[in-house]
C-alpha atoms as a PDB file:
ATOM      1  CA  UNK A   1       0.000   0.000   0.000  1.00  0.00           C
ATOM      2  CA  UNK A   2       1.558   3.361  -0.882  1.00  0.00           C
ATOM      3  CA  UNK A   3       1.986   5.932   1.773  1.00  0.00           C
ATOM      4  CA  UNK A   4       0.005   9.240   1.337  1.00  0.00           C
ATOM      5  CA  UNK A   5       2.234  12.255   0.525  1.00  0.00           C
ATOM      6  CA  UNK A   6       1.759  14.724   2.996  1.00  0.00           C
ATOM      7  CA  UNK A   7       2.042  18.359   1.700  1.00  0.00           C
ATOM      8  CA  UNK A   8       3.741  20.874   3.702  1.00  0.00           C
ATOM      9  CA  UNK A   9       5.186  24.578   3.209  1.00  0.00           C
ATOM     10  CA  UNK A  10       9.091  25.022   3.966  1.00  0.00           C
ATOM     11  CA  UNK A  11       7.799  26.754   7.102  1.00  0.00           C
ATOM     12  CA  UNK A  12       5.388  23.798   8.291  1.00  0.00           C
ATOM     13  CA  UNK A  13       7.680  20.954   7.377  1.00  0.00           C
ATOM     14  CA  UNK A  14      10.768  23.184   9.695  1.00  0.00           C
ATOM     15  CA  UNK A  15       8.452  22.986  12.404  1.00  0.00           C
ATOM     16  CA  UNK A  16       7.305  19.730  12.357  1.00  0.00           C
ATOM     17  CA  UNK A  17      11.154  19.272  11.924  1.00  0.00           C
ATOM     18  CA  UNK A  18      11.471  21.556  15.433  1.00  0.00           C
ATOM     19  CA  UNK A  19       8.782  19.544  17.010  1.00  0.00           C
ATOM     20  CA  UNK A  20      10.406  15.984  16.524  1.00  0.00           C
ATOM     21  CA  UNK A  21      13.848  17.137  17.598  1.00  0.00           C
ATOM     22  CA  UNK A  22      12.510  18.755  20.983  1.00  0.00           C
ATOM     23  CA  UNK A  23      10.637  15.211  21.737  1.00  0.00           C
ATOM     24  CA  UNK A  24      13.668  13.365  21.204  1.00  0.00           C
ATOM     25  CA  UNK A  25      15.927  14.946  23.236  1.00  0.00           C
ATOM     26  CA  UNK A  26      13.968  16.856  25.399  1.00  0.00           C
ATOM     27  CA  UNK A  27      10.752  15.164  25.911  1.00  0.00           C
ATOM     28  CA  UNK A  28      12.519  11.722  26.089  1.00  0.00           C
ATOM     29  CA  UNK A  29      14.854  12.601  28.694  1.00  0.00           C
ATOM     30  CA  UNK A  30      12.127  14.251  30.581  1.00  0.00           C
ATOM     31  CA  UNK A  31       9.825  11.712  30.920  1.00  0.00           C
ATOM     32  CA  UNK A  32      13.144   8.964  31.836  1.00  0.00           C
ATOM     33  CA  UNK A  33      13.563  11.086  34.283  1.00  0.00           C
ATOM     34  CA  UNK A  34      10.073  11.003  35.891  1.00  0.00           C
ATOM     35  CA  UNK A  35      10.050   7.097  35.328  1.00  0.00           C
ATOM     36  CA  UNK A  36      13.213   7.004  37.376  1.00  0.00           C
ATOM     37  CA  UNK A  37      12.062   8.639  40.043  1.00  0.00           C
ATOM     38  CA  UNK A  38       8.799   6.516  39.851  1.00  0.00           C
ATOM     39  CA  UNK A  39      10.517   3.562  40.560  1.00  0.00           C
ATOM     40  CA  UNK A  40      12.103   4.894  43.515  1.00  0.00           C
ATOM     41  CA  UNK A  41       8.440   5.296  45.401  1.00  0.00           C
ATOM     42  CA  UNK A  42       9.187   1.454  45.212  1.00  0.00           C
ATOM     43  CA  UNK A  43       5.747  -0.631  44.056  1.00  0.00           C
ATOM     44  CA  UNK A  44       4.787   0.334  40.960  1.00  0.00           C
ATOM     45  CA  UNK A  45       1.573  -1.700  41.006  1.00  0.00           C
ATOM     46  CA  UNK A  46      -0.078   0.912  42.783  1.00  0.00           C
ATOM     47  CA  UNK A  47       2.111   4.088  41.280  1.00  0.00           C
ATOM     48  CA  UNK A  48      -0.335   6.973  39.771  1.00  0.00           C
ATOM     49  CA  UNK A  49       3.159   8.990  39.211  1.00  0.00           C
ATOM     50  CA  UNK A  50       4.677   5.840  37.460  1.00  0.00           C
ATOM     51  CA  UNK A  51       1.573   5.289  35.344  1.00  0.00           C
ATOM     52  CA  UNK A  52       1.357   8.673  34.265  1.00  0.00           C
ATOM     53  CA  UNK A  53       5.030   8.792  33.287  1.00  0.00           C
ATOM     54  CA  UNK A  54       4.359   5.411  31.234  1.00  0.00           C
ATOM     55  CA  UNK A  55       1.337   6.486  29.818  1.00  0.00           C
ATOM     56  CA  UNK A  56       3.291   9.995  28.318  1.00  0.00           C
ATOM     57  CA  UNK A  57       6.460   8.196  26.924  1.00  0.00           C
ATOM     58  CA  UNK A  58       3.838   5.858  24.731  1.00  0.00           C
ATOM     59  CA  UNK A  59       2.232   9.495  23.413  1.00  0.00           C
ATOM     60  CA  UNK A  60       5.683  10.728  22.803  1.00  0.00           C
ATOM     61  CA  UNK A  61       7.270   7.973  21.381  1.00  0.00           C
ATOM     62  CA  UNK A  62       3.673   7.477  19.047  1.00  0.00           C
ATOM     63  CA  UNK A  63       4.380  11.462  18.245  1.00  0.00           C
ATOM     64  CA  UNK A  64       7.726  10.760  17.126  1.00  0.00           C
ATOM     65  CA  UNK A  65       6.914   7.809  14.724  1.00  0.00           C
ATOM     66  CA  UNK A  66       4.254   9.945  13.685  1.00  0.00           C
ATOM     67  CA  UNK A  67       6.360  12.678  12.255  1.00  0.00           C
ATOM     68  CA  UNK A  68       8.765  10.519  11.527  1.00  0.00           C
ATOM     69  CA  UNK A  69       6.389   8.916   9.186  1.00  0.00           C
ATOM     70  CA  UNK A  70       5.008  12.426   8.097  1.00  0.00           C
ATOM     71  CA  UNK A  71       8.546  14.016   7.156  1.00  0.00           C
ATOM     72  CA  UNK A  72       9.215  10.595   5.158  1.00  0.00           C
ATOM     73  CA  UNK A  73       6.594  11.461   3.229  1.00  0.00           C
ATOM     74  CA  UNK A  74       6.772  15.220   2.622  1.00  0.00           C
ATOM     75  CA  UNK A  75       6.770  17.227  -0.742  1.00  0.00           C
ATOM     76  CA  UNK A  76       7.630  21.141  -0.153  1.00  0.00           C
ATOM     77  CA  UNK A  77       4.832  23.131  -1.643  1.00  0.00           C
ATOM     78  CA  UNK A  78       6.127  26.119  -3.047  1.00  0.00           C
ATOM     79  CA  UNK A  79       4.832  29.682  -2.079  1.00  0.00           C
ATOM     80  CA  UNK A  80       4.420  30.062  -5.882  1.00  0.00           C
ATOM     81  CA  UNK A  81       3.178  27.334  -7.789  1.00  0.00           C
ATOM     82  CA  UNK A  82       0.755  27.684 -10.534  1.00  0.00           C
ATOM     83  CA  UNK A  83      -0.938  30.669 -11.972  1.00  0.00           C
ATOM     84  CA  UNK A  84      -0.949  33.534  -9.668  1.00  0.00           C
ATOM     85  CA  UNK A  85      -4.760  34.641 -10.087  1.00  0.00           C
ATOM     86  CA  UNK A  86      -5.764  30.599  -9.108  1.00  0.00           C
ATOM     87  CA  UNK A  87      -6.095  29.132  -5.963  1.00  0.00           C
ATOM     88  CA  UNK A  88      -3.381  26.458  -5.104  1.00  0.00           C
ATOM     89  CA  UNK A  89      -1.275  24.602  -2.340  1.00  0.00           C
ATOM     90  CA  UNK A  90       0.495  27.944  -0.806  1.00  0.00           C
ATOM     91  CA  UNK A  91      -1.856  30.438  -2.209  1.00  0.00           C
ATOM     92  CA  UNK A  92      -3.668  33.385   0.596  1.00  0.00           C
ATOM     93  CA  UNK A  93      -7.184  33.417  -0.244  1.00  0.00           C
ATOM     94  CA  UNK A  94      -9.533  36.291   0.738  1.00  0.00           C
ATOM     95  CA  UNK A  95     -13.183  34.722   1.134  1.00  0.00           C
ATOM     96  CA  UNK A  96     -16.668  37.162   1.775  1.00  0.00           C
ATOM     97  CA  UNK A  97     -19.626  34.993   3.219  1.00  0.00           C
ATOM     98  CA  UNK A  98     -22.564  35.497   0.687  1.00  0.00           C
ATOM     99  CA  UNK A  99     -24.864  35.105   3.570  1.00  0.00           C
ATOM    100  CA  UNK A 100     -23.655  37.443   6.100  1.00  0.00           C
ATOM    101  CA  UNK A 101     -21.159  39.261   4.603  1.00  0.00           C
ATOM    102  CA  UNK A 102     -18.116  38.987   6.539  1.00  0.00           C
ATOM    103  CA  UNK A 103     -14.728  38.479   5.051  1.00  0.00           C
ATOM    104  CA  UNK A 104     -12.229  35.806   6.196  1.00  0.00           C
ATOM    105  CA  UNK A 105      -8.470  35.338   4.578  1.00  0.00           C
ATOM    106  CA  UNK A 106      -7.156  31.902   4.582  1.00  0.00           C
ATOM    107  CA  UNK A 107      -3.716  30.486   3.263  1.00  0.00           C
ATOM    108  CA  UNK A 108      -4.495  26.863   1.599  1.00  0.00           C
ATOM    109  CA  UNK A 109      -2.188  24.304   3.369  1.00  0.00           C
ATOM    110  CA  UNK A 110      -1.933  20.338   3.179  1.00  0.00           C
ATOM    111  CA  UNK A 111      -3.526  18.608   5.635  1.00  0.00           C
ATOM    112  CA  UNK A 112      -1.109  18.469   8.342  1.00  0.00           C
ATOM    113  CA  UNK A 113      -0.211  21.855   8.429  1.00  0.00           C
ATOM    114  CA  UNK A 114      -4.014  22.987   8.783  1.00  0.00           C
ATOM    115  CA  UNK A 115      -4.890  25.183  11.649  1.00  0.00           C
ATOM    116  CA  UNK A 116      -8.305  26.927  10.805  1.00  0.00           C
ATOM    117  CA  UNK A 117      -7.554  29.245  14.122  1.00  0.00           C
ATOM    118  CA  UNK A 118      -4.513  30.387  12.333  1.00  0.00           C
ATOM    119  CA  UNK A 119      -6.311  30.778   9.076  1.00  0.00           C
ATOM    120  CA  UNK A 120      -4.441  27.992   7.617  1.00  0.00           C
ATOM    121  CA  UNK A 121      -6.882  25.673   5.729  1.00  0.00           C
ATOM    122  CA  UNK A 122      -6.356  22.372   4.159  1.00  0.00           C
ATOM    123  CA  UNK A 123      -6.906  21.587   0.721  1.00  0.00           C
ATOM    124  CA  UNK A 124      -8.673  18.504   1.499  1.00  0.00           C
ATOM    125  CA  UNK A 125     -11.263  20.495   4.156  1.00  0.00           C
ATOM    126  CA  UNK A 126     -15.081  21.436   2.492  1.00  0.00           C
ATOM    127  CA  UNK A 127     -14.437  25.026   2.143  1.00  0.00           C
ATOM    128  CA  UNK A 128     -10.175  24.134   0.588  1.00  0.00           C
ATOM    129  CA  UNK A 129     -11.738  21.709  -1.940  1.00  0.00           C
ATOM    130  CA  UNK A 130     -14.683  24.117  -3.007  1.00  0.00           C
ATOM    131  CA  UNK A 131     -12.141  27.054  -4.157  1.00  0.00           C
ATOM    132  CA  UNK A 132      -9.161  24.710  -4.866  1.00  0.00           C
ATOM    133  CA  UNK A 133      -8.340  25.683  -8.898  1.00  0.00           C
ATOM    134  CA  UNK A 134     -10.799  28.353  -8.772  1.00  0.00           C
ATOM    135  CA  UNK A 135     -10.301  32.260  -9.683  1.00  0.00           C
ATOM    136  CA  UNK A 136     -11.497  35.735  -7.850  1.00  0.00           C
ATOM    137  CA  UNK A 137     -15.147  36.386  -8.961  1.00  0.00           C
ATOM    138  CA  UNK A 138     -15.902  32.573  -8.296  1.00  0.00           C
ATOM    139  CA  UNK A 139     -18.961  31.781  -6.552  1.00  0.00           C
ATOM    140  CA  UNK A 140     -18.286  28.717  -4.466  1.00  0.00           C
ATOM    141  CA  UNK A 141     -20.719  26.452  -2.295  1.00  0.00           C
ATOM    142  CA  UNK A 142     -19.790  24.227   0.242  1.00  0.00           C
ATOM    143  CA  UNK A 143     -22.032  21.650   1.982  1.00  0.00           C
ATOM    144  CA  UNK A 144     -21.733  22.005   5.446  1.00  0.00           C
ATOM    145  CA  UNK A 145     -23.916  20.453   8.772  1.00  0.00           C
ATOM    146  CA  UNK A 146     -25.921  23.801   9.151  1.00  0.00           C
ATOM    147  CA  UNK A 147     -26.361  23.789   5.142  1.00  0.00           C
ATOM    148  CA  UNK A 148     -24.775  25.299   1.892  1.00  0.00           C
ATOM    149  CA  UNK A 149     -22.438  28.412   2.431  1.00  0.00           C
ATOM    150  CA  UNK A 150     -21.742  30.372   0.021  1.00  0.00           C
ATOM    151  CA  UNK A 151     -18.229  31.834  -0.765  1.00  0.00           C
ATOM    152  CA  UNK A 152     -16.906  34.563  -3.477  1.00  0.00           C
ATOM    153  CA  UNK A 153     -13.327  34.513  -4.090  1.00  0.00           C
ATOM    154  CA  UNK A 154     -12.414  37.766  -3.857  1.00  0.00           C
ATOM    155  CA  UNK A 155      -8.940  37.895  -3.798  1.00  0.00           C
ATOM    156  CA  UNK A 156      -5.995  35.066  -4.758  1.00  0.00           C
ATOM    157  CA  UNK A 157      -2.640  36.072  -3.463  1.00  0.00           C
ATOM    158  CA  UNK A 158       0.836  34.573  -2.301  1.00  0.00           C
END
């Protein structure tokens, strides 16, 4: 089965980079620590402290093959790719709701670098597939659980 490709900017894929050194050297050594001194409450049968410190090295090491996995996979998107006036991978896209009027600018991001509260939006989420490829002007609608939104692209800039 072939691995997904997982689509990052220079500046997501250097964190993600950032993230996976701080867990292994920081994070690791951290949570040895707390283990160690775990043990030295003596029965860990009945050890909250020990449990706890178990329980976070398994998220930390899962983390780690995660990104692992993730940076394996990676293709830089580039800030400019395609057209200029078309939305892409990279591309800052300024978005007024049809219904109530209100603006929102998003940049269009892969998947793992999506963070809507950052106004980074994935190109596989409802509203990044309905303008992917599409110019300013463009009427968009996107199916979402209250109903259809409406988008216009106003603006397509990187």
């Amino acid at each position: 089965m072939q691995e997904k490709e997982v689509l990052l900017t220079a500046e997501g894929l250097a964190k993600l980079e950032k993230e996976l050194e701080h867990l292994k050297t920081v994070r690791r050594r951290e949570v040895a620590a707390r283990i160690k001194q775990a043990l030295e409450f003596g029965d860990i049968s009945e050890n909250s402290e020990y449990d706890d410190a178990k329980n976070e090295q398994a998220f930390i090491e899962g983390r780690i093959l995660q990104l692992e996995k993730m940076l394996r996979h990676a293709r830089i998107i580039e800030e400019a790719e395609g057209p200029t006036d078309v939305v892409t991978l990279g591309a800052r896209v300024r978005l007024k709701d049809l219904q109530f009027g209100d603006e929102v600018e998003y940049q269009v991001v892969g998947s793992a670098e999506a963070d809507p509260f950052n106004n980074r939006i994935s190109n596989e989420s409802p509203v990044g597939q309905a303008i992917m490829g599409k110019r300013p002007g463009t009427i968009v609608e996107v199916k979402a659980p209250a109903g259809v939104l409406k988008y216009e692209i106003l603006e397509v800039t990187r």
